[in-house]
Protein backbone atom coordinates (compact mmCIF):
# COMPACT_ATOMS: atom_id res chain seq x y z
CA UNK A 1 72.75 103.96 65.46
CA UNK A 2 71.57 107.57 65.68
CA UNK A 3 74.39 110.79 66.53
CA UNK A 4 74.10 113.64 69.33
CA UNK A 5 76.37 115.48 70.69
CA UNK A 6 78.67 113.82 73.34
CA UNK A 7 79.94 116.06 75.80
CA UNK A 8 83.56 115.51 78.19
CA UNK A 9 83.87 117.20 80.87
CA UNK A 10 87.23 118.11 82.11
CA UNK A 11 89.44 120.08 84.94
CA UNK A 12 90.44 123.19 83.47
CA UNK A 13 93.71 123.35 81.29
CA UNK A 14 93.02 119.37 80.10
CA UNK A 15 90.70 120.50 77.44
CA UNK A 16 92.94 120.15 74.63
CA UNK A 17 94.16 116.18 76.02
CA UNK A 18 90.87 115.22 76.62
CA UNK A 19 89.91 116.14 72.31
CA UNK A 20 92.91 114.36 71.32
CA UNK A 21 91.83 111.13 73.02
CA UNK A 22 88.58 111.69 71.32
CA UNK A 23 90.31 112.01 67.75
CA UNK A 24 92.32 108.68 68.91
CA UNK A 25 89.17 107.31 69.28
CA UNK A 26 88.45 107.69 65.72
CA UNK A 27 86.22 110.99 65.79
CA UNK A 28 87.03 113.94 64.09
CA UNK A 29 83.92 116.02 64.75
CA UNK A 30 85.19 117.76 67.93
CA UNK A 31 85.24 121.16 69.56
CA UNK A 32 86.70 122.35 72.83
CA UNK A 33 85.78 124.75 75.28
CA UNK A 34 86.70 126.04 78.75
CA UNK A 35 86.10 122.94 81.18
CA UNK A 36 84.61 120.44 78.41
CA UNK A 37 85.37 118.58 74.99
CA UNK A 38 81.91 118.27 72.17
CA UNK A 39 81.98 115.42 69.61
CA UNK A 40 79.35 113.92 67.43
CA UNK A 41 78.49 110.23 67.94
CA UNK A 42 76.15 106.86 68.62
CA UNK A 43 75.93 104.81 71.73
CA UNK A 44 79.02 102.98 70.75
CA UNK A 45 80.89 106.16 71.08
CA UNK A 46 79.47 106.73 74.74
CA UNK A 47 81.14 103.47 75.52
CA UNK A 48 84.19 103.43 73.82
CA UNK A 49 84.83 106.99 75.75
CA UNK A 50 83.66 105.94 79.02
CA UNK A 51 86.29 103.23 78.89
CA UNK A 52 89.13 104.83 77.03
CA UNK A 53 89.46 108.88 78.07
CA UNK A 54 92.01 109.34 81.00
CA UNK A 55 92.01 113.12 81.30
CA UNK A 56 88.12 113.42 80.96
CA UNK A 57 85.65 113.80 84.17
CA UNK A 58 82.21 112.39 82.78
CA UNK A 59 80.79 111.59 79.55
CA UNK A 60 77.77 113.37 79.12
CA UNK A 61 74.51 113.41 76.51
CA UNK A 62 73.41 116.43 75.11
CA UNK A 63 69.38 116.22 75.37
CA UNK A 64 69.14 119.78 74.66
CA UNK A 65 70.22 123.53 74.01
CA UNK A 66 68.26 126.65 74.52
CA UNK A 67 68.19 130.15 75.77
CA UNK A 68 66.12 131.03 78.38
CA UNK A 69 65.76 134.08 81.05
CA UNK A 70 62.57 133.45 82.23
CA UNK A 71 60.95 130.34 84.77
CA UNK A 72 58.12 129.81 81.82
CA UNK A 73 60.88 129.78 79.27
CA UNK A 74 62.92 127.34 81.10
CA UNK A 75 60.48 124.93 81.98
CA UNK A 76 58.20 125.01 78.49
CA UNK A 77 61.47 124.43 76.57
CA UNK A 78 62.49 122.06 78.93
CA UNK A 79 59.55 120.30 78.63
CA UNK A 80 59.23 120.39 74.69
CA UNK A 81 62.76 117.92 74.80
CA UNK A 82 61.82 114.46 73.83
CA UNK A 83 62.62 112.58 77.01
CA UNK A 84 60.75 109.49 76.49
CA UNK A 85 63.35 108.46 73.50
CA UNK A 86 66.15 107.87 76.81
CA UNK A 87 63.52 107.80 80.05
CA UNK A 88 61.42 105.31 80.77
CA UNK A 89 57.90 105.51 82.23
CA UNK A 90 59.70 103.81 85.72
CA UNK A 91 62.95 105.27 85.53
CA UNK A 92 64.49 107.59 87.73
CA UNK A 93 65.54 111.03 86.71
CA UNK A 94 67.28 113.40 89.52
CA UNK A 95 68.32 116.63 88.26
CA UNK A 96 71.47 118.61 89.42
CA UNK A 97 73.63 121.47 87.93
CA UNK A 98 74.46 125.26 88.20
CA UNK A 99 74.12 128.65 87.29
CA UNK A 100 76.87 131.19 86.06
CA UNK A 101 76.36 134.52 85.01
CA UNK A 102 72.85 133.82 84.24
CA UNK A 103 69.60 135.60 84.76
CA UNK A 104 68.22 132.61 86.38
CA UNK A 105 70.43 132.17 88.94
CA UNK A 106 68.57 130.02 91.72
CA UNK A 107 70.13 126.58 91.38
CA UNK A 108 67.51 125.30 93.49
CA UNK A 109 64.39 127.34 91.33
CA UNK A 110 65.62 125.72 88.07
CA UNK A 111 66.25 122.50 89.50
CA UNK A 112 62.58 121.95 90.47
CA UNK A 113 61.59 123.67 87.32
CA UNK A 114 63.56 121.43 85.48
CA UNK A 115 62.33 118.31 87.34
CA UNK A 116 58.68 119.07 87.02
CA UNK A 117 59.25 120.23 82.98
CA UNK A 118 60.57 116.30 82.40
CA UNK A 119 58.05 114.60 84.58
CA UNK A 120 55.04 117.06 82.56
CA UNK A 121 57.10 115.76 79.48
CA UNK A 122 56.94 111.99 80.57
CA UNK A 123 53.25 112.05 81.98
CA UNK A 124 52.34 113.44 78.81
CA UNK A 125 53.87 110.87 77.10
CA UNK A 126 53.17 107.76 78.87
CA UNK A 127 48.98 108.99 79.60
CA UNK A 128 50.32 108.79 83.41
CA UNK A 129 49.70 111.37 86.63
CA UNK A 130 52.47 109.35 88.64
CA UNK A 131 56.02 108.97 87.81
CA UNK A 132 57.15 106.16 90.15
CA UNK A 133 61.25 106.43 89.57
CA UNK A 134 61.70 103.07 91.30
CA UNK A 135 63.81 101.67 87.85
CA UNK A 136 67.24 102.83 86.21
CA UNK A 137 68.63 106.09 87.08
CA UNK A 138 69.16 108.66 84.42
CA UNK A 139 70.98 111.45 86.04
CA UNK A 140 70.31 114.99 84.69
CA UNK A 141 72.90 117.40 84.34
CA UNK A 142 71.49 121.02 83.79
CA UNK A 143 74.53 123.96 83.30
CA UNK A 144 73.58 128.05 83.11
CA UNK A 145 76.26 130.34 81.54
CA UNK A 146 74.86 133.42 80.09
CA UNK A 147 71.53 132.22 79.77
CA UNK A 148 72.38 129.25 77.34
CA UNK A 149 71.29 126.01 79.16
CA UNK A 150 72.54 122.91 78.73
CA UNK A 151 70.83 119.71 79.22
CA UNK A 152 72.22 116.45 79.88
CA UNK A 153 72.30 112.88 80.65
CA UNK A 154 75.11 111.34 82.77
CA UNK A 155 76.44 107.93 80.98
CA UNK A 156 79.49 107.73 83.67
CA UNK A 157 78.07 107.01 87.10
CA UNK A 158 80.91 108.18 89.63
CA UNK A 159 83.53 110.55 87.96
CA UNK A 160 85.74 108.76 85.01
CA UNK A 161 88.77 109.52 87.81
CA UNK A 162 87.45 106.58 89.71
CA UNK A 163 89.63 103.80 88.11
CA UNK A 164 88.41 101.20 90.43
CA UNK A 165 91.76 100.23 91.81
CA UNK A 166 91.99 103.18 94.83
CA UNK A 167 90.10 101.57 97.25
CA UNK A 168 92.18 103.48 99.79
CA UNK A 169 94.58 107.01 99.66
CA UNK A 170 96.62 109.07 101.56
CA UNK A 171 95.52 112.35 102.99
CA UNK A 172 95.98 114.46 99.68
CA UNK A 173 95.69 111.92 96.62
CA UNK A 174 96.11 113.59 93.20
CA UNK A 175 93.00 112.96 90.88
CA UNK A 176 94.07 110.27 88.29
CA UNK A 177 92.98 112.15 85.55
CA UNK A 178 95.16 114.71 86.49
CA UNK A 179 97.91 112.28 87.01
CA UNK A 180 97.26 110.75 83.66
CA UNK A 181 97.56 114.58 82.58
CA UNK A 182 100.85 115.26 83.63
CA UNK A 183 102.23 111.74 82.68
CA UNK A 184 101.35 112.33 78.92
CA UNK A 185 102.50 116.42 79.31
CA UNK A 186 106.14 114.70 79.91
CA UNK A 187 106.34 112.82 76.83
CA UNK A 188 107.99 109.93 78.95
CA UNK A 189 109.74 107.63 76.91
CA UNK A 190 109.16 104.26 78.65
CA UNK A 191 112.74 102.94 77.68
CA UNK A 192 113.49 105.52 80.29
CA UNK A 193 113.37 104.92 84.12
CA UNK A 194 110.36 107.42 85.25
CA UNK A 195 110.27 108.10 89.15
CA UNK A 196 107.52 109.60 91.50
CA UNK A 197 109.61 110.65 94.75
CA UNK A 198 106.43 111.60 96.88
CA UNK A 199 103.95 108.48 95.37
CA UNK A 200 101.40 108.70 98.15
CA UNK A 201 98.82 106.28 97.11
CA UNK A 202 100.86 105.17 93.82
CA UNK A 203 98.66 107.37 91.48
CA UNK A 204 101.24 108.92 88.79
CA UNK A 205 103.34 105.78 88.73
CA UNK A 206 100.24 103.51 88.16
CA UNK A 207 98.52 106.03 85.37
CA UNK A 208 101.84 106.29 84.07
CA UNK A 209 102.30 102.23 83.46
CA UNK A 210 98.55 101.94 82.66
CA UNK A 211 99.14 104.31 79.74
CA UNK A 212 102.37 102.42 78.41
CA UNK A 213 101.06 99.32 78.75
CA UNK A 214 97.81 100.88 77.03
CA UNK A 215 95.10 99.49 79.49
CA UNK A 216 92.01 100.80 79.59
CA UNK A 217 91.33 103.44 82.30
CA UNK A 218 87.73 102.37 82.82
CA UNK A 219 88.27 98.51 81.91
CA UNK A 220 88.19 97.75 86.20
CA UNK A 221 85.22 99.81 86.63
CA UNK A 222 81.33 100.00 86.59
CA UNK A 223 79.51 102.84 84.33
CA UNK A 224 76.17 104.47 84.67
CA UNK A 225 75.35 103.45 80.94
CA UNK A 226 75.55 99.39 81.55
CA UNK A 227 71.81 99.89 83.17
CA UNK A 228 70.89 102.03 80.09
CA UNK A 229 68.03 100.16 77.90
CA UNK A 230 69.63 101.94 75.20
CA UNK A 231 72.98 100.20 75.53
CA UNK A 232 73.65 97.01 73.73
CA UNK A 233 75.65 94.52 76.21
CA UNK A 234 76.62 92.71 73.60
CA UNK A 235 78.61 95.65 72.07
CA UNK A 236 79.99 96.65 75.66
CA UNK A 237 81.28 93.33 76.07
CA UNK A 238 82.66 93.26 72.83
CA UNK A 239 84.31 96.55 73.16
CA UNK A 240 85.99 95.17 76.58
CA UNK A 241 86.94 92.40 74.93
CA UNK A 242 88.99 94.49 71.66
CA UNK A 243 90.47 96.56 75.05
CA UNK A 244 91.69 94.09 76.60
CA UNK A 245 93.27 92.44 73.21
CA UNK A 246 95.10 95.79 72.81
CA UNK A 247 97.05 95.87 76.15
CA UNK A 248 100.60 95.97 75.65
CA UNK A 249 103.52 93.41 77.64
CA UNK A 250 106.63 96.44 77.62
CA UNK A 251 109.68 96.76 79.90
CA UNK A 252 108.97 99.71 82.35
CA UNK A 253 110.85 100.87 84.92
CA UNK A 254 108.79 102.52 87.32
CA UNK A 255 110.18 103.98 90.62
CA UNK A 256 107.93 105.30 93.61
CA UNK A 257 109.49 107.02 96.89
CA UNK A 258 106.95 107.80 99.80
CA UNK A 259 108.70 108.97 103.35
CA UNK A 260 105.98 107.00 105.27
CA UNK A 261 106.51 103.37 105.08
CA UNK A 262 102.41 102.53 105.14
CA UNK A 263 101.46 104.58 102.43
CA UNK A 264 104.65 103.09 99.99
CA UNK A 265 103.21 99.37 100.85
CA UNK A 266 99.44 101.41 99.67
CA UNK A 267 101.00 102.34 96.46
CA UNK A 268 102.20 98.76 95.94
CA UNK A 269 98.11 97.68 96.74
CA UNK A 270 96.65 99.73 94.30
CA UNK A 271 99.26 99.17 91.49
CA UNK A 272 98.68 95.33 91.90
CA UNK A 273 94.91 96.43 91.77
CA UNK A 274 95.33 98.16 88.60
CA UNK A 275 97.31 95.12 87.07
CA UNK A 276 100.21 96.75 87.11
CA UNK A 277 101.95 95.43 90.26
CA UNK A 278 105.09 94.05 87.97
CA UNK A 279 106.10 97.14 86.92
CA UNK A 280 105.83 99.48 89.51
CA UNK A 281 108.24 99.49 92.53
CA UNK A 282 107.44 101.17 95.94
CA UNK A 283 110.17 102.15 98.25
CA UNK A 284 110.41 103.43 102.00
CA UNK A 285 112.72 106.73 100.64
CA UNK A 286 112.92 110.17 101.25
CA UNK A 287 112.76 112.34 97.87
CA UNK A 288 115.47 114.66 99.84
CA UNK A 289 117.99 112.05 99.12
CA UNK A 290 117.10 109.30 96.89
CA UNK A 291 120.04 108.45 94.13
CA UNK A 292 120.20 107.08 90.60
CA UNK A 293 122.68 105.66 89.17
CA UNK A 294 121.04 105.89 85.45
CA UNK A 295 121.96 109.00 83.15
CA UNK A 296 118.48 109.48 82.06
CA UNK A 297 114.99 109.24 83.43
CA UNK A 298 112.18 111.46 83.97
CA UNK A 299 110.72 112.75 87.34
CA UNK A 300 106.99 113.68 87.42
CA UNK A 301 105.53 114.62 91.22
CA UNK A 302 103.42 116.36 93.14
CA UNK A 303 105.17 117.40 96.28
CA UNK A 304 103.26 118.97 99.39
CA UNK A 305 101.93 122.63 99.09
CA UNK A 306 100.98 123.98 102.51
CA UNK A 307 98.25 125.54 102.96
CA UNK A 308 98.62 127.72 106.28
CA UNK A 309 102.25 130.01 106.83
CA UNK A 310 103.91 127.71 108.80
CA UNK A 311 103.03 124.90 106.84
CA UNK A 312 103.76 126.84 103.16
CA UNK A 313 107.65 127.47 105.10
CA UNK A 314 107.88 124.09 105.43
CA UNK A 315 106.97 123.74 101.97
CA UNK A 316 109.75 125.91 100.74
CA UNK A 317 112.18 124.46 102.85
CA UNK A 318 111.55 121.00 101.18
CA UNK A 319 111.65 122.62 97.68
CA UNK A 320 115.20 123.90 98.36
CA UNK A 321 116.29 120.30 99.84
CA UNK A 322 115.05 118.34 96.65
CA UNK A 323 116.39 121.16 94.22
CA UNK A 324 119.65 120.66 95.27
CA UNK A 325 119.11 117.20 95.64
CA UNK A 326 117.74 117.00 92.14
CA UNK A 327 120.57 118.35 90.89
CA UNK A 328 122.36 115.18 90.70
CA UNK A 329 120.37 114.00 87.94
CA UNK A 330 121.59 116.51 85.58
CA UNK A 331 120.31 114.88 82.14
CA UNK A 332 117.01 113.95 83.70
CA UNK A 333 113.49 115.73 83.36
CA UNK A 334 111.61 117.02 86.15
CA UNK A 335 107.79 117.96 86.22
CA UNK A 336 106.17 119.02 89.26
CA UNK A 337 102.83 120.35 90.03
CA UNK A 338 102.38 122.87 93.12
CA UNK A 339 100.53 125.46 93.80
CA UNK A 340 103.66 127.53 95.40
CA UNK A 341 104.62 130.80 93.57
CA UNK A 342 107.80 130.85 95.00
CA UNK A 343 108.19 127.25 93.45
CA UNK A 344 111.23 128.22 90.97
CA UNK A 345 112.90 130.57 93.25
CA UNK A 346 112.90 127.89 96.47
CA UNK A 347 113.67 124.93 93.96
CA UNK A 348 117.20 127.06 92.71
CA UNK A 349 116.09 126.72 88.89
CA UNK A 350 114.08 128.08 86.36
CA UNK A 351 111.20 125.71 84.55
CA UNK A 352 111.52 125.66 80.62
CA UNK A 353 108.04 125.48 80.72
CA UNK A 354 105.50 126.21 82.98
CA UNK A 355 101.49 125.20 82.20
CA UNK A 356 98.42 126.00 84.55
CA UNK A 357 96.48 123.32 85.57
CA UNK A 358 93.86 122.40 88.63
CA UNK A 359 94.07 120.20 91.28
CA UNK A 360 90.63 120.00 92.39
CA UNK A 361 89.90 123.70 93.07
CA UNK A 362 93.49 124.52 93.80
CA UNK A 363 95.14 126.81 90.93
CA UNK A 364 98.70 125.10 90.24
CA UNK A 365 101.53 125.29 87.84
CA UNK A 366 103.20 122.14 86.35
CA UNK A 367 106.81 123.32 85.96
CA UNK A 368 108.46 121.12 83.06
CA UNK A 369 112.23 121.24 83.51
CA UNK A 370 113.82 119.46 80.19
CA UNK A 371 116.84 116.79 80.27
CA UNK A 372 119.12 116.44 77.91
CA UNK A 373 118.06 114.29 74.68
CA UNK A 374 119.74 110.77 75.23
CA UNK A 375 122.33 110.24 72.60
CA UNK A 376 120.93 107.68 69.86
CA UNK A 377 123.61 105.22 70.63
């Protein structure tokens, strides 16, 4: 199979997960920048990604790299790319992207520029005046940053966060790849109780068992790529199949607290959803007083963060109430994601660790409070 360059998108501060999944994966070849992971690969790579990264957003072609800081520029280069090798003469091809500290900054200008550039290159190609774009959808990705443009094709369909098993959330779910994120930051031993004491919609307690028991984030899920003529079925469904053979039968203990009895009985929907119903366990509790009677464990949440004063008071108040609830579990570890400044000072104690992360657009800090280290015996 011929290589390109396969590019992984990411939320900002996952970079570095996202490239080790990739070297999991088997492929060395791989560089990381702000917001996205580059590796060298074949169509079997594509799909092996698609289905296996947890912490990536999309997996992405590169068709092509350039400089450009003129229309002409953009659109002759654009349109020397060889897009017949991936576009049919029937396919669809919308194009979407942005522009960052470019000289081209119209979005919209080098959208249409870029659209008419691939249907020149196509028309050329096929001896045709009229693109029809009634067959398989090859979404183009276009990115501006200092007048280096990117050019891409979208293998993922919807975002690789879209597990398939959240049908339905709460108000404020957490993006699973985000969740997935903080689950592997912890280091969570699974012979360990783990507990989420605000679950919502079940999200860190179901990426949390989904990566013990080592299921495949994408394996419930539809991708872009499975209407690609350059994708072999055969080797998809093979590559299901040697996904499904690795899934592991382990012991978890898996705890998740929501205050609002509905959304605890959502949690325990999605988790049986993403085949994990066994080993998650949804309660009616309030994180303000829940109680363990186990030495060690490991907390990972995402409280509420308030957005207006009143609401960011409220906020505080409940960081103060869990903090010295929290307290009881003195050999446990904590990590929780807000973005509240005043985090540490409301919650009475002082992360070991603190690491930036994003929830959507939302600038947070996961604080990382370490337990003790159980005794070997």
């Amino acid at each position: 199979m011929e290589n390109f360059e396969i590019i992984i998108t990411t939320l900002f501060g996952l970079e570095a997960l996202a490239a080790r999944e990739i070297r999991r994966l088997g492929y060395d070849d791989v560089s990381v920048e702000d917001g996205k992971v580059t590796f060298v690969g074949d169509m079997e790579a594509v799909l092996r990604a698609n289905l296996w990264v947890r912490t990536g957003e999309r997996v992405l072609i590169k068709a092509a790299e350039f400089t450009a800081v003129t229309f002409e520029e953009l659109f002759e280069k654009t349109k020397s790319v060889e897009w017949h090798k991936w576009i049919g003469k029937n396919d669809a091809f919308p194009v979407k992207g942005y522009s960052l500290k470019s000289t081209l900054a119209s979005v919209r200008d080098c959208q249409s520029i870029i659209k008419k550039a691939i249907a020149d290159s196509l028309s050329d190609k096929y001896g045709i005046s009229w693109l029809e774009e009634t067959g398989t959808v090859y979404q183009i990705q276009f990115a501006l940053f200092k007048d280096k443009v990117t050019l891409m094709i979208d293998t993922s369909g919807e975002g690789l966060h879209k597990r398939g098993y959240r049908q339905k959330s709460n108000i404020a779910p957490l993006k699973e790849t985000l969740a997935a994120a903080m689950v592997e930051l912890s280091h969570w031993k699974y012979e360990y109780p783990l507990c989420d004491p605000f679950c919502g919609s079940g999200t860190i307690p179901i990426e949390a068992a989904m990566i013990k028991r080592n299921i495949a984030p994408g394996i419930y899920r539809n991708f872009a790529f499975e209407h690609f003529s350059q994708t072999d079925l055969k080797c998809w469904d093979r590559i299901k199949d040697e996904a499904k053979a690795l899934e592991k039968n382990v012991p978890l203990e898996i705890y998740a607290y929501d205050i609002d009895k509905n959304t605890a009985e959502l949690a325990q929907s999605n988790a049986q959803k993403a085949g994990v119903g066994d080993y998650v366990k949804p309660y009616q509790g309030d994180a303000r007083k829940i109680t363990f009677d186990i030495p060690y464990g490991t907390i990972i949440c995402n409280p509420p963060y308030g957005e207006r004063i009143g609401e960011i008071k409220d906020c505080e108040k409940l960081y103060r109430e869990i903090g010295n609830n929290f307290k009881k579990f003195n050999k446990w570890s904590y990590y929780i994601i807000t973005s509240n400044e005043n985090f540490e000072k409301c919650f009475g104690k002082q992360a070991n660790k603190k690491r930036k992360l994003y929830n959507g657009m939302i600038k947070c800090n996961l604080y990382q409070f370490f337990g003790e280290r159980p005794s070997k015996n």
